[in-house]
Protein backbone atom coordinates (compact mmCIF):
# COMPACT_ATOMS: atom_id res chain seq x y z
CA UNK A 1 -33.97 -16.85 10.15
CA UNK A 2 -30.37 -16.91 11.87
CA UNK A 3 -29.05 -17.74 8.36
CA UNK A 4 -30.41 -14.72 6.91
CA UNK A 5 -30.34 -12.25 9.80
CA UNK A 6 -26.78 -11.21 8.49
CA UNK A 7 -27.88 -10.60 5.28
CA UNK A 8 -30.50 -8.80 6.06
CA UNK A 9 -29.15 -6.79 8.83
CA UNK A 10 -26.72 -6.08 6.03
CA UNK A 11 -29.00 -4.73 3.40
CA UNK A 12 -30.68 -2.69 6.05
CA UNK A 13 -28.03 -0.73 6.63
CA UNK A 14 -27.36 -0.07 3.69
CA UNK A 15 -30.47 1.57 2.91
CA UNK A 16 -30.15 3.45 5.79
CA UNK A 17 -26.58 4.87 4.54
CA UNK A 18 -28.25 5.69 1.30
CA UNK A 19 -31.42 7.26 2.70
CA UNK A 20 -28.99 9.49 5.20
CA UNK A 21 -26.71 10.58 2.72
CA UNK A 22 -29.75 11.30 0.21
CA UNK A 23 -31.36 13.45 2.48
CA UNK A 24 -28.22 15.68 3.10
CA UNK A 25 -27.03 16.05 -0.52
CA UNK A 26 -29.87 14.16 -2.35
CA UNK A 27 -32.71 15.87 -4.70
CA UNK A 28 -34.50 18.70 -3.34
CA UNK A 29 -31.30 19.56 -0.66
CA UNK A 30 -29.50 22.52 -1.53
CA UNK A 31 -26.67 20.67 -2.16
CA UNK A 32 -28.51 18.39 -4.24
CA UNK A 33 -29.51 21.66 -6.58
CA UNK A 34 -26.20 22.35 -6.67
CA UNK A 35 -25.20 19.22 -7.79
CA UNK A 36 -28.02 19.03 -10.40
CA UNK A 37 -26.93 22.69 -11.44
CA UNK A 38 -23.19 21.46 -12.23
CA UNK A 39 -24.74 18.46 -14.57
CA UNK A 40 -27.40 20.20 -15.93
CA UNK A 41 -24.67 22.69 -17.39
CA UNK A 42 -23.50 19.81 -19.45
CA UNK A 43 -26.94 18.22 -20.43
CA UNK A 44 -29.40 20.86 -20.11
CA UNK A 45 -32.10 21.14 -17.43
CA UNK A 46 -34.91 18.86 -18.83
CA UNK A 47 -32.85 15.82 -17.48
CA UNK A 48 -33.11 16.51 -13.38
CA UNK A 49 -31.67 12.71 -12.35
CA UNK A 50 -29.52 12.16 -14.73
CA UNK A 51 -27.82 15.85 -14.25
CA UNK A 52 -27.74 15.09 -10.63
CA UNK A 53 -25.78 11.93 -10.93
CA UNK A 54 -23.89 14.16 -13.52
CA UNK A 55 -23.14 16.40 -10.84
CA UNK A 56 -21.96 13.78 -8.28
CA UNK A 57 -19.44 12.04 -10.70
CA UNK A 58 -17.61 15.59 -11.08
CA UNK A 59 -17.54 16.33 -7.52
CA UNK A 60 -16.22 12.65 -6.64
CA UNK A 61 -13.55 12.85 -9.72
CA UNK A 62 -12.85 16.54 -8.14
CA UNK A 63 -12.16 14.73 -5.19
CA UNK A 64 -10.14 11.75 -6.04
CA UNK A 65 -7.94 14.18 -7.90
CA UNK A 66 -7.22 16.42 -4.48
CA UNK A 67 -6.84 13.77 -2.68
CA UNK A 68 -4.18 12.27 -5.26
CA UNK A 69 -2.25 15.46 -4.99
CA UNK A 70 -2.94 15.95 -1.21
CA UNK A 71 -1.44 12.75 -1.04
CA UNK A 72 1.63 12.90 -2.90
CA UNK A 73 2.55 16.70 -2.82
CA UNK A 74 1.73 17.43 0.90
CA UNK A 75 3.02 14.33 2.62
CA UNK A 76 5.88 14.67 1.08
CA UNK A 77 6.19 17.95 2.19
CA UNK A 78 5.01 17.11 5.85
CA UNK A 79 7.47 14.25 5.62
CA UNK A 80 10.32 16.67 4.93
CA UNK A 81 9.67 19.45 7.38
CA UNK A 82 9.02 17.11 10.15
CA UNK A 83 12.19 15.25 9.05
CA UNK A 84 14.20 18.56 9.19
CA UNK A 85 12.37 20.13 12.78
CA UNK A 86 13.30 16.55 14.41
CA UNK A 87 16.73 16.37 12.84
CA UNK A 88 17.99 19.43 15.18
CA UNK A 89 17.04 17.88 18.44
CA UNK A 90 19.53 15.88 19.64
CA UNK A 91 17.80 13.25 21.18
CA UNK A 92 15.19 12.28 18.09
CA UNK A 93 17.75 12.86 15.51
CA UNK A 94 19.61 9.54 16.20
CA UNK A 95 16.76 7.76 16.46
CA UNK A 96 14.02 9.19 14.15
CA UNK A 97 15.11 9.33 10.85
CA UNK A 98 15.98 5.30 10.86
CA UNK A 99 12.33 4.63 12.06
CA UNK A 100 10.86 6.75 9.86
CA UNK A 101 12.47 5.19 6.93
CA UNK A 102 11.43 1.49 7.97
CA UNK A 103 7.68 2.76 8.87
CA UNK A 104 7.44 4.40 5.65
CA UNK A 105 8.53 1.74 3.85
CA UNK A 106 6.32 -0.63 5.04
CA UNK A 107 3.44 1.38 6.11
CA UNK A 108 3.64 3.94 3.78
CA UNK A 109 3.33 4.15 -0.40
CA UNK A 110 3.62 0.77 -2.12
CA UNK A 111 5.65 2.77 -4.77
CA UNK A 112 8.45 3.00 -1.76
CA UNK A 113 8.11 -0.65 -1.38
CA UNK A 114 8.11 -1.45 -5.54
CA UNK A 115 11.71 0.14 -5.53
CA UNK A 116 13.29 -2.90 -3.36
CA UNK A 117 13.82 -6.08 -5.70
CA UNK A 118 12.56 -9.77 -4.04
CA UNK A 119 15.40 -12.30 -3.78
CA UNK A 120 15.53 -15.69 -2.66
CA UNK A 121 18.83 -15.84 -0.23
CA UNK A 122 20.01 -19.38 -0.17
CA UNK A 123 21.61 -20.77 3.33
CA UNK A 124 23.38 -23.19 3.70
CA UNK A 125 24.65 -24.06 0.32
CA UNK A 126 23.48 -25.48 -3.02
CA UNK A 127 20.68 -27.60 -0.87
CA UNK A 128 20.16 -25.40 1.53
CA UNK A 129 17.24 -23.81 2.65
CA UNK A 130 15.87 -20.44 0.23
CA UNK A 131 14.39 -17.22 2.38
CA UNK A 132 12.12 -14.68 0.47
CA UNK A 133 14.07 -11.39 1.00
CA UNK A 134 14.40 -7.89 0.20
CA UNK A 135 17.46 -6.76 -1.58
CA UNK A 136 18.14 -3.58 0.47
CA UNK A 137 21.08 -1.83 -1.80
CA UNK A 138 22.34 -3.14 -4.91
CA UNK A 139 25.87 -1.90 -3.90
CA UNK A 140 28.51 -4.99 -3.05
CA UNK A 141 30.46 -5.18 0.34
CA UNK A 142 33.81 -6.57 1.12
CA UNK A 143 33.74 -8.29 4.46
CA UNK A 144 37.10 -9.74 4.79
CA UNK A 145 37.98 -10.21 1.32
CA UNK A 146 34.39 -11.89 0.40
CA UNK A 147 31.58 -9.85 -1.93
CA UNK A 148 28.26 -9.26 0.40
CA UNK A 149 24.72 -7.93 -0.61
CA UNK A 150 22.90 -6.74 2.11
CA UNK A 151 19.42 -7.84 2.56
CA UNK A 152 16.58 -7.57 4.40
CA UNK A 153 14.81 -10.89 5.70
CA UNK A 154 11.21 -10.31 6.88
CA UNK A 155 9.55 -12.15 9.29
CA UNK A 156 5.87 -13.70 9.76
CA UNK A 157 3.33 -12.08 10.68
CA UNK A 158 4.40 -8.17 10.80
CA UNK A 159 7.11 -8.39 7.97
CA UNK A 160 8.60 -4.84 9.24
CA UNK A 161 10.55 -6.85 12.35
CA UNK A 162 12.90 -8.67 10.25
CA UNK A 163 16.65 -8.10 10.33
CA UNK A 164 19.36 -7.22 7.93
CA UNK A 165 22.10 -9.92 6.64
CA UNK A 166 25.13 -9.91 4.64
CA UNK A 167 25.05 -12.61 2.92
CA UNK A 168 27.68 -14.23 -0.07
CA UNK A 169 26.92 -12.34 -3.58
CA UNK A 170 26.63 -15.92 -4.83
CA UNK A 171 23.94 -17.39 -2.75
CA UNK A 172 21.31 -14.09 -3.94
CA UNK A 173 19.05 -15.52 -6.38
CA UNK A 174 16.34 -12.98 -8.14
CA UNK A 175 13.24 -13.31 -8.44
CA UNK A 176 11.68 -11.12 -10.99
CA UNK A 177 8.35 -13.01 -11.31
CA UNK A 178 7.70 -11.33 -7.60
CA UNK A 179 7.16 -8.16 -6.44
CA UNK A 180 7.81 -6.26 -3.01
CA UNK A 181 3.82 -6.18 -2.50
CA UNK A 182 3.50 -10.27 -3.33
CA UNK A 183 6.17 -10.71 -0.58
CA UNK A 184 4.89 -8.59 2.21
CA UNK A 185 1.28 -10.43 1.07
CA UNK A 186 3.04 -13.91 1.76
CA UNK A 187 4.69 -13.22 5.23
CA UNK A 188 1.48 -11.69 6.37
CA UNK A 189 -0.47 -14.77 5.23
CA UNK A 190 2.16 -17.02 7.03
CA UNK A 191 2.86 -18.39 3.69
CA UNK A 192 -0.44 -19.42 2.88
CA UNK A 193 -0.50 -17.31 -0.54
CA UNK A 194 2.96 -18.68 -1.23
CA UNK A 195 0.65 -20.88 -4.32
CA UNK A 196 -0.40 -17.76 -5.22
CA UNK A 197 2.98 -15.49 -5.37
CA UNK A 198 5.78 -17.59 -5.40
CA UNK A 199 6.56 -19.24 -9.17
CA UNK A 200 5.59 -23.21 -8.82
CA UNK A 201 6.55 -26.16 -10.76
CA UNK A 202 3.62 -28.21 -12.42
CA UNK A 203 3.17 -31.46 -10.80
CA UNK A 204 3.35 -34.82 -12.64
């Protein structure tokens, strides 16, 4: 009985979602007839289920597209107009907009995080030890005479309090087979995915 109890407790709620939600916007509701109304414009009346779930997969597609837009138009827009209020207070401006950035870029849109390339940063030499990083700018920096990349170095398990590095041009290695997303995936698994991102070598 203990064995099942979660399944069944499972199944029972469940139906009790379904039989809630049906009778608010199920059959026989008004929004139900509205529903059927919409489909039924498409297939004709005789067809009362099949015009309701008709009706539904409009209103759910209607939905997913606002919320696509809502998502990508407005917070952008919020984004901006916060960024600009906060950026005349003195106070917040110095220490806002770098936040933001970092929160948003972990936190926020995996297309923000798909723009930063994964690199392996070797230390310590040709046998040294390689870090999964995150190539921050592709632009090259002279510290005393010797070509830097800046990078980021996550750490394990919340990713977003690593630290940036300048480390030699020559000891960035790319890693093309892996994406921002894989890498945040690995540090958050403690490397336990690291089979299932990182590129292996067959054993013999």
């Amino acid at each position: 009985m203990f064995i099942l109890l979660p399944f069944m407790l499972t199944v029972l709620i469940i139906a009790w979602v379904i039989g809630t939600v049906g009778a608010i916007i199920g059959p026989g509701t008004w929004i139900g007839d509205l529903l059927t109304s919409g489909g039924a414009a498409i297939i004709g009346q005789k067809r009362g289920l099949i015009a309701f779930l008709i009706g539904v997969c409009i209103v759910l597609a209607s939905l997913w597209l606002l919320g696509f837009v809502v998502r990508v138009k407005a917070r952008r827009a919020l984004d901006r107009t916060l960024d600009d209020v906060l950026a005349t207070v003195p106070l917040f401006r110095s220490i806002y907009r770098p936040v933001s950035q970092v929160v948003r870029l972990f936190v926020g849109s995996k297309a923000d995080l798909a723009g930063l390339p994964v690199v392996m940063c070797r230390l310590g030499g040709d046998q040294g030890a390689d870090v999964p990083a995150l190539l921050a700018v592709d632009d090259v920096f002279d510290v005393g005479g010797d070509r830097r990349l800046l990078v980021y170095l996550p750490t394990s398990p919340l990713p977003a309090w690593g630290g940036l590095v300048l480390v030699p041009e020559t000891a960035v290695i790319p890693v093309p087979s892996m994406d921002a997303d894989a890498l945040i995936k690995l540090y958050f698994s403690f490397g336990v995915l690291g089979r299932e991102v990182i590129p292996t070598v067959a054993r013999s």
